[in-house]
C-alpha atoms as a PDB file:
ATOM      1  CA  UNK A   1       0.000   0.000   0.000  1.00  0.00           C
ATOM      2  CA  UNK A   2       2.599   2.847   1.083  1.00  0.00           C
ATOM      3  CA  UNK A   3       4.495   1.699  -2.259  1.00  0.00           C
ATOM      4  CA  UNK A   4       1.557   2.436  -4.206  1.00  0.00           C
ATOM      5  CA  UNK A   5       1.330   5.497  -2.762  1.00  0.00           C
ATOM      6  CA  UNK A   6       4.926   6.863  -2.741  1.00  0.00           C
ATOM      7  CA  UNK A   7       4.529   5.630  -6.424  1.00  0.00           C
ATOM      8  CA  UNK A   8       1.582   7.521  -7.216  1.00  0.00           C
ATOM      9  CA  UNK A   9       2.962  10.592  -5.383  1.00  0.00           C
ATOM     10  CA  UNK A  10       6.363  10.296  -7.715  1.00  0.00           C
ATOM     11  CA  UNK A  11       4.234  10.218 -10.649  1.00  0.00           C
ATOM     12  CA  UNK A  12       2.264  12.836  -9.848  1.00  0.00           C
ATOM     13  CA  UNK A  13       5.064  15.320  -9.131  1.00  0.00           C
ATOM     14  CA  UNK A  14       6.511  14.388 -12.615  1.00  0.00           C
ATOM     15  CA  UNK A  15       3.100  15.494 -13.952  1.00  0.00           C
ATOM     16  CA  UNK A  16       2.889  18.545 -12.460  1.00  0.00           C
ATOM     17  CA  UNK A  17       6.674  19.363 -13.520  1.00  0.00           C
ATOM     18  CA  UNK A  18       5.626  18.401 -16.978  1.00  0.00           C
ATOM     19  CA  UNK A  19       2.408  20.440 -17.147  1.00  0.00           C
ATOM     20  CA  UNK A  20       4.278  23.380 -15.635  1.00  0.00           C
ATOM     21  CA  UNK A  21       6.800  23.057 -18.325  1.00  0.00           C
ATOM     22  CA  UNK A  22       4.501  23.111 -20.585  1.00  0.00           C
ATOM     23  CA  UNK A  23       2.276  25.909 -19.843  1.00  0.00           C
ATOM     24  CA  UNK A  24       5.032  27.813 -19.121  1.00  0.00           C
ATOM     25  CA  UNK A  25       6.196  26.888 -22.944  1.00  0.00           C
ATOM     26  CA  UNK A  26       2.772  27.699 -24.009  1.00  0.00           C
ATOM     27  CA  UNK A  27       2.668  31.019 -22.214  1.00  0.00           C
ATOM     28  CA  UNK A  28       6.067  32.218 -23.976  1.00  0.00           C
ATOM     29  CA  UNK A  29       4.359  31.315 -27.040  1.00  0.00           C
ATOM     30  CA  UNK A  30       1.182  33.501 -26.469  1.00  0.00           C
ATOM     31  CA  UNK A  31       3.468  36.049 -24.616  1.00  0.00           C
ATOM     32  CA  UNK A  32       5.958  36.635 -27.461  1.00  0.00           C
ATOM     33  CA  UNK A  33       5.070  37.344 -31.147  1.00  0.00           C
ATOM     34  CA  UNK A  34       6.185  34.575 -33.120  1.00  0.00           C
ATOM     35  CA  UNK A  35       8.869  35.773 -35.667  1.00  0.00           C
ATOM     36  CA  UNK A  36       8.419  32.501 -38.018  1.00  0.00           C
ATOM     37  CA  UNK A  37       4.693  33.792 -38.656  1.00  0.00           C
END
């Protein structure tokens, strides 16, 4: 059970360091005009 947990807990800190990357990608994107356009 607690390795299920500290398992679950390890992927869900990946996710959120993922989705934070990401958004924060995203936001750069809508932030700054895109020269290639």
């Amino acid at each position: 059970m607690e390795k299920g947990l500290k398992a679950m807990q390890s992927t869900a800190k990946s996710f959120v360091r993922f989705a934070h990357y990401a958004f924060s990608a995203i936001d750069s994107d809508v932030m700054q005009p895109n020269p290639n356009n």
